[in-house]
N, C-alpha and C. Protein backbone atom coordinates (compact mmCIF):
# COMPACT_ATOMS: atom_id res chain seq x y z
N UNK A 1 8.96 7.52 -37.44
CA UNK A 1 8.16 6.64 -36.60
C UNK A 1 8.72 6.69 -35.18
N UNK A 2 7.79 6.66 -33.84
CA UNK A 2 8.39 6.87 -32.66
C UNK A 2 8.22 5.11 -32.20
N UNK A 3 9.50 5.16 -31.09
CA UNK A 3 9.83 3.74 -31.22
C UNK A 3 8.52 3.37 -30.08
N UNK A 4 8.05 2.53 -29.68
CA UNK A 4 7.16 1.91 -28.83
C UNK A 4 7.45 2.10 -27.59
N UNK A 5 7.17 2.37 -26.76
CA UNK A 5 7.73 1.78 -25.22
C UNK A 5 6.91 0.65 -24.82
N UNK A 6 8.06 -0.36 -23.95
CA UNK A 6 7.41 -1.44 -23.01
C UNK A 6 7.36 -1.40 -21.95
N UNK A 7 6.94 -2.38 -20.96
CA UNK A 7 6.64 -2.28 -19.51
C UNK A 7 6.83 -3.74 -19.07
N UNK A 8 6.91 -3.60 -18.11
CA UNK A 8 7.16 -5.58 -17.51
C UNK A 8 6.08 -5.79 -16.61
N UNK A 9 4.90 -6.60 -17.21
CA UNK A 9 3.61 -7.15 -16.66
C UNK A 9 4.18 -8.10 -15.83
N UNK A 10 4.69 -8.71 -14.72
CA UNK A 10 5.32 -9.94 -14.57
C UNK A 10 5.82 -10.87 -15.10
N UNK A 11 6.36 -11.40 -15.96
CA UNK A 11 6.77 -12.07 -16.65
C UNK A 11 6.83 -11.46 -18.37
N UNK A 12 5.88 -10.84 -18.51
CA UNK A 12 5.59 -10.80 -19.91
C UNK A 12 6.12 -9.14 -20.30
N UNK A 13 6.64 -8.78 -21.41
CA UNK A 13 6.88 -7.42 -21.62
C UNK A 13 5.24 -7.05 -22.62
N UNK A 14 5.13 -6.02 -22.06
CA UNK A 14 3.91 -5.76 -23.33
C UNK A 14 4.21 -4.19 -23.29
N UNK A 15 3.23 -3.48 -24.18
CA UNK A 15 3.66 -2.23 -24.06
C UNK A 15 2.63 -1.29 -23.29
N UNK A 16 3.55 -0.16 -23.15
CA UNK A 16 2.82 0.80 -22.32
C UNK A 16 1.25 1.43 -22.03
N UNK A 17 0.93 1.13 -23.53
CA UNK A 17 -0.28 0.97 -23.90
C UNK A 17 -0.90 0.17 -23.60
N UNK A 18 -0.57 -1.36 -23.58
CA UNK A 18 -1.21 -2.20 -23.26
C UNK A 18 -1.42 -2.25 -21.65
N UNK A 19 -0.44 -2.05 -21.14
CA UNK A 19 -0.46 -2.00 -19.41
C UNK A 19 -1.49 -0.61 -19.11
N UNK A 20 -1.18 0.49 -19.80
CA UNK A 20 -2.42 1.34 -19.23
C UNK A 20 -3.89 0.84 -19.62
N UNK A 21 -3.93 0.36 -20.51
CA UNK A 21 -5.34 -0.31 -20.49
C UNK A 21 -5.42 -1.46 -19.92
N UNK A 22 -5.18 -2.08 -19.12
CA UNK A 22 -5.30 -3.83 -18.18
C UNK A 22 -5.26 -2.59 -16.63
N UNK A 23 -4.76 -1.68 -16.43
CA UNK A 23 -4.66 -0.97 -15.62
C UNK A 23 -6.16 -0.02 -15.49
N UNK A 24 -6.82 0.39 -16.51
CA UNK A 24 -7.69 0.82 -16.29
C UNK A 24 -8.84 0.52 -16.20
N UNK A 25 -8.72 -1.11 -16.72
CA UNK A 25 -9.72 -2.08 -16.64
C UNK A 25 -9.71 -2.78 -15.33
N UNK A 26 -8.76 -2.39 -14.31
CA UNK A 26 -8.74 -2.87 -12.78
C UNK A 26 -9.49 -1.58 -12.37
N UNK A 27 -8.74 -0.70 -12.67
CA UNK A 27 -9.05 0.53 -12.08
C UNK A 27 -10.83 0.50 -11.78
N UNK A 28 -11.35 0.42 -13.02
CA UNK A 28 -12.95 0.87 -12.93
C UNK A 28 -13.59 -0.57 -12.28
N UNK A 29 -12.64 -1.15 -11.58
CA UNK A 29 -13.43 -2.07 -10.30
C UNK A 29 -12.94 -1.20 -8.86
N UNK A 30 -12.24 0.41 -9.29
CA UNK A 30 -11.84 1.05 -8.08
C UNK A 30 -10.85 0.53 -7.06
N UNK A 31 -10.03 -0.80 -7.33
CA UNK A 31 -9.04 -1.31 -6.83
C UNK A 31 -7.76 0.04 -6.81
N UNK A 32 -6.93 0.51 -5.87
CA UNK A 32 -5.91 1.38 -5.88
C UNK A 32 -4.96 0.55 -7.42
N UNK A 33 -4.03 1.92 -7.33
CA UNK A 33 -3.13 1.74 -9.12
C UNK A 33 -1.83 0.54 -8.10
N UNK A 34 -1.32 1.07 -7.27
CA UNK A 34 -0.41 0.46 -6.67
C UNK A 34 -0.87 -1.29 -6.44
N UNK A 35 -2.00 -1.25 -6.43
CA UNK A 35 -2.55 -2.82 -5.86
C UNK A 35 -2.74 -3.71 -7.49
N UNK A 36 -3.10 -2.94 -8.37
CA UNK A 36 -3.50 -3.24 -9.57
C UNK A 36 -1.74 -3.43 -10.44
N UNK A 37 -0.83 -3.00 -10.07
CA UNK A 37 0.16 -3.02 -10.57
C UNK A 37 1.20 -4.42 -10.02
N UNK A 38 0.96 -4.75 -8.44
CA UNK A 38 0.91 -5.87 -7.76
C UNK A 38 0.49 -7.39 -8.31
N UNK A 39 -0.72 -7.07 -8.51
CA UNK A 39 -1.81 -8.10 -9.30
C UNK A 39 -1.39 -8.51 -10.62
N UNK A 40 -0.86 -7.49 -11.32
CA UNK A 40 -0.44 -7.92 -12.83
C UNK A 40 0.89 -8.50 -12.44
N UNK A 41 1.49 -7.88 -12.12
CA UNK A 41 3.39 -9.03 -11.59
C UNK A 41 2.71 -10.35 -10.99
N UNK A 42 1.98 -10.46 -9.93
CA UNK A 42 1.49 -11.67 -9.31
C UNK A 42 0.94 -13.19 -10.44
N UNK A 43 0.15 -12.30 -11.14
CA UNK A 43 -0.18 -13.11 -12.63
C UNK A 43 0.71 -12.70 -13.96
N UNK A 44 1.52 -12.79 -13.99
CA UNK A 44 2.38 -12.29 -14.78
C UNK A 44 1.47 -12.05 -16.27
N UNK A 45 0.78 -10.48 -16.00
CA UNK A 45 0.17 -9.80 -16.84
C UNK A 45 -1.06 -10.23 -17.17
N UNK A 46 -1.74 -11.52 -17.20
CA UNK A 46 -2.90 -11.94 -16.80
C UNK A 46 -3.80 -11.28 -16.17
N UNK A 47 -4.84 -10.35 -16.60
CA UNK A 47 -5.45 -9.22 -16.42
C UNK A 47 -6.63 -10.12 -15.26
N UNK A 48 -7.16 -11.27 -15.80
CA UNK A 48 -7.96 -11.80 -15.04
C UNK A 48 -7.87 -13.03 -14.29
N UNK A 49 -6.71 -13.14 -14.35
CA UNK A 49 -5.88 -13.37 -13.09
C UNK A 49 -5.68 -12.62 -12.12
N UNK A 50 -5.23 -11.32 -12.54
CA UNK A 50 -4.69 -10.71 -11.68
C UNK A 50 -6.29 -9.72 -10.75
N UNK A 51 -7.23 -10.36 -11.61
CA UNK A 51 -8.44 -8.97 -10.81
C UNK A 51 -8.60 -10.68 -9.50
N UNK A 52 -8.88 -11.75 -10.23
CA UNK A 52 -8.93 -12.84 -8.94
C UNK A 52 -7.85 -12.67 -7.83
N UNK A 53 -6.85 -12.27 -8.23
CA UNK A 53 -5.41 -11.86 -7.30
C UNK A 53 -6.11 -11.09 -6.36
N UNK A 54 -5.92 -10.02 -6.75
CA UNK A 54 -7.15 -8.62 -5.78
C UNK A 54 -8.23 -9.21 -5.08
N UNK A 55 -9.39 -9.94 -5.77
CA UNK A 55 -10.13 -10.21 -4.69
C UNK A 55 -9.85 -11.36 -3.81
N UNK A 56 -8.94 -12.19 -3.72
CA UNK A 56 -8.71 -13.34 -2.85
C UNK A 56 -7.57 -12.22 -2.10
N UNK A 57 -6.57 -11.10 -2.37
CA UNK A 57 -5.25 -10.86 -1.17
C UNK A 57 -5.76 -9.33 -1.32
N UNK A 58 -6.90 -8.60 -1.47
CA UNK A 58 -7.17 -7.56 -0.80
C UNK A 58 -7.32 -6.87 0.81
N UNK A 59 -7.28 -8.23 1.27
CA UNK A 59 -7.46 -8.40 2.75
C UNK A 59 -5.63 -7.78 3.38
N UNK A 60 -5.11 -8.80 2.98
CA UNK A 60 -3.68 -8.05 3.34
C UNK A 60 -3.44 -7.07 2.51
N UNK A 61 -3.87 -6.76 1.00
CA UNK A 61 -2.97 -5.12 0.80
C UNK A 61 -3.68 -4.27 1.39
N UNK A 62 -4.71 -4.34 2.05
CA UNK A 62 -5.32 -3.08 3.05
C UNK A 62 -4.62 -3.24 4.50
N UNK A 63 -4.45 -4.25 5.05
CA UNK A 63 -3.86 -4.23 6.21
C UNK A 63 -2.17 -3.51 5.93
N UNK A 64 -1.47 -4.15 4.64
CA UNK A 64 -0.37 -3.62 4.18
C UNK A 64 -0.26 -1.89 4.36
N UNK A 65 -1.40 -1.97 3.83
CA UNK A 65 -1.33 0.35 3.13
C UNK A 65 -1.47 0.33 4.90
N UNK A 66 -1.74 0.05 5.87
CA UNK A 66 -2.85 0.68 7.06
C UNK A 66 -1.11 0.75 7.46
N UNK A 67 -0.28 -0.52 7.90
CA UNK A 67 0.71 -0.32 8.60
C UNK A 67 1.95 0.85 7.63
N UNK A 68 1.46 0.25 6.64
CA UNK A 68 2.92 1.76 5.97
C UNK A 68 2.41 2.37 6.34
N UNK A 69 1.10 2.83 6.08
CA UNK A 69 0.47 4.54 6.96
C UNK A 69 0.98 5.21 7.98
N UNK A 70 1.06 3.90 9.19
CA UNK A 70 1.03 4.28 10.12
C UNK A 70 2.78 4.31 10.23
N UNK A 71 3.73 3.78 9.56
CA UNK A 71 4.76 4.16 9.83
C UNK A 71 5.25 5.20 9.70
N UNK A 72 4.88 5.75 8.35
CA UNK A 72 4.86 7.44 8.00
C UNK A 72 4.74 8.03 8.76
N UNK A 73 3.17 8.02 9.86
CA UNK A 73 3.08 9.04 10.52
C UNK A 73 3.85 8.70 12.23
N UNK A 74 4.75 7.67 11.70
CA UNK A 74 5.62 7.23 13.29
C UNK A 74 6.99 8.57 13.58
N UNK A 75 6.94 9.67 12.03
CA UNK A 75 8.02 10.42 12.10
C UNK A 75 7.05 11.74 12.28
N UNK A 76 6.22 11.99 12.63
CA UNK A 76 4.36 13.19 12.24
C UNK A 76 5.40 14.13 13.71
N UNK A 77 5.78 15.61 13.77
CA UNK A 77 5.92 16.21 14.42
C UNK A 77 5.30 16.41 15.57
N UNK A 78 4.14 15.78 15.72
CA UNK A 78 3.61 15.65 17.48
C UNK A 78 3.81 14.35 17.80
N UNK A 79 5.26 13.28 17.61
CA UNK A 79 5.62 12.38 18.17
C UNK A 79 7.49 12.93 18.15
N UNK A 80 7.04 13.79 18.51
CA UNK A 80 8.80 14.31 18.49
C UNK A 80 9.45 13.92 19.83
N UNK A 81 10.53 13.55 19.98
CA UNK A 81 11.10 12.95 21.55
C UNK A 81 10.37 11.66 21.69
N UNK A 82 9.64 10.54 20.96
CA UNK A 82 9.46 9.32 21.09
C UNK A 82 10.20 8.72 19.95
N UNK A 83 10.45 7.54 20.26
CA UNK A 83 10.98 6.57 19.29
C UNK A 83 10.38 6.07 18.31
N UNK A 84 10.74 5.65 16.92
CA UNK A 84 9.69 5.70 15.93
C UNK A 84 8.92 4.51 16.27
N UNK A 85 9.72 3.52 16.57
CA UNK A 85 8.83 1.57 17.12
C UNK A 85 7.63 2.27 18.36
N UNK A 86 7.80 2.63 18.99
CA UNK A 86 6.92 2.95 20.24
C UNK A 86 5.53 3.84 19.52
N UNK A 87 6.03 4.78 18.94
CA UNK A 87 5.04 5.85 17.99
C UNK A 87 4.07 4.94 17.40
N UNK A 88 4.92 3.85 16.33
CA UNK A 88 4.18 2.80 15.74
C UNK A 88 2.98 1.99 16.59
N UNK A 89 3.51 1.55 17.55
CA UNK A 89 2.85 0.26 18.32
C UNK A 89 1.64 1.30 18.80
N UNK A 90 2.01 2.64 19.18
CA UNK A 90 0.82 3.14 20.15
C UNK A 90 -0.40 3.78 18.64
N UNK A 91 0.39 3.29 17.33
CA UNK A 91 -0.48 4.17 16.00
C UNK A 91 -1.64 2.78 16.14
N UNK A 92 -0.99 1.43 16.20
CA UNK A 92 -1.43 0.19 15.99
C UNK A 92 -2.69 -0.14 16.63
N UNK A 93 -2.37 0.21 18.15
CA UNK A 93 -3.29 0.18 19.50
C UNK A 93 -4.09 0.83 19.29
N UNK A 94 -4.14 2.41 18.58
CA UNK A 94 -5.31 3.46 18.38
C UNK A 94 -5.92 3.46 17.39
N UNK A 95 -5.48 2.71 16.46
CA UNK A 95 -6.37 2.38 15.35
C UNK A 95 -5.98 4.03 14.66
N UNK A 96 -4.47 4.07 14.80
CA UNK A 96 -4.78 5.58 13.91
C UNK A 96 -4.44 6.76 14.14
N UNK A 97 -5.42 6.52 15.79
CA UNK A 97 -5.84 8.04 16.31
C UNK A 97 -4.52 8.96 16.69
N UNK A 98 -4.12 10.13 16.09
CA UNK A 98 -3.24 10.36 16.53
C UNK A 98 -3.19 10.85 17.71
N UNK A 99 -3.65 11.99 18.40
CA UNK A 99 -4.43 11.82 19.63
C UNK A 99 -4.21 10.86 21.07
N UNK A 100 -5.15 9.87 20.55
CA UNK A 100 -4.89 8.65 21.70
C UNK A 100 -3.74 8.04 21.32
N UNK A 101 -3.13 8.13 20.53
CA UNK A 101 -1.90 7.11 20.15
C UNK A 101 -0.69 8.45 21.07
N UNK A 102 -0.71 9.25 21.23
CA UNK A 102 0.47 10.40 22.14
C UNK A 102 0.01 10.18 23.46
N UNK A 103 -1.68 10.13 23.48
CA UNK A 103 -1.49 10.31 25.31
C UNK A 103 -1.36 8.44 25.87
N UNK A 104 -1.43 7.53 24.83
CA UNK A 104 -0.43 6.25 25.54
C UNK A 104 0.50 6.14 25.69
N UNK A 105 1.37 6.91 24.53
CA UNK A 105 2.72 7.15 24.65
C UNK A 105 2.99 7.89 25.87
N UNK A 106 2.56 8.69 26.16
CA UNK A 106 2.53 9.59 27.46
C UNK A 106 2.11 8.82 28.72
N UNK A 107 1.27 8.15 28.69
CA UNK A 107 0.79 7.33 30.23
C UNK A 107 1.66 5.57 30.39
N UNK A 108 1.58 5.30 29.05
CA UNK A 108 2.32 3.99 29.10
C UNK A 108 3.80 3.75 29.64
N UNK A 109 4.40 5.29 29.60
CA UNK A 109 5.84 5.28 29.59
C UNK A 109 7.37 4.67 28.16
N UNK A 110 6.50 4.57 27.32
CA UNK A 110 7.00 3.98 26.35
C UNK A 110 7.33 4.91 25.51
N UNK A 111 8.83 4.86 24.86
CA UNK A 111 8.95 5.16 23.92
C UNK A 111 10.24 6.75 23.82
N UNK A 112 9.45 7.47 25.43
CA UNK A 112 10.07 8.27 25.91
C UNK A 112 12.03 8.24 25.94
């Protein structure tokens, strides 16, 4: 007999099985795995808890993913010779753009 594996829903241990299915039952509302894995710790494994979790703090885990994004790309080889905080602030200002986020860095004087 192979032994079980468990997982830690927030509070509750259940098993691996059980977490991939509460996981795939977020999933097919297309919520990301990382946000859905959030939601179950938040409700400690409470599947429908945790989908109310998602729709009341989806607002910040998208603003969340946007700024890690943009920190990642605060190290992106066409910000080479700027500082990573300055890279950031001008990713923040451009909504992104990598592009306009170098030529502020470039006209603003920042970061240089």
């Amino acid at each position: 007999a192979s032994a079980m594996s468990y997982a830690l829903a927030g509070s509750r241990m259940v098993s691996t099985d059980h977490l991939y299915l509460m996981t795939n039952s977020l999933r097919s509302m297309n919520w990301p795995r990382h946000w859905m894995i959030k939601a179950l710790e938040a409700a400690s494994g409470d599947q429908r808890a945790a989908s109310d979790w998602l729709v009341l703090n989806h607002p910040q885990l998208e603003e969340f993913d946007i700024r890690e994004h943009y920190k990642s790309l605060s190290t992106h080889k066409n910000f080479e010779g700027f500082l990573p905080k300055w890279v950031y602030v001008a990713l923040l200002r451009c909504h992104g753009n990598l592009d306009r986020a170098k030529e502020w860095l470039l006209t603003s004087g920042k970061g240089a």
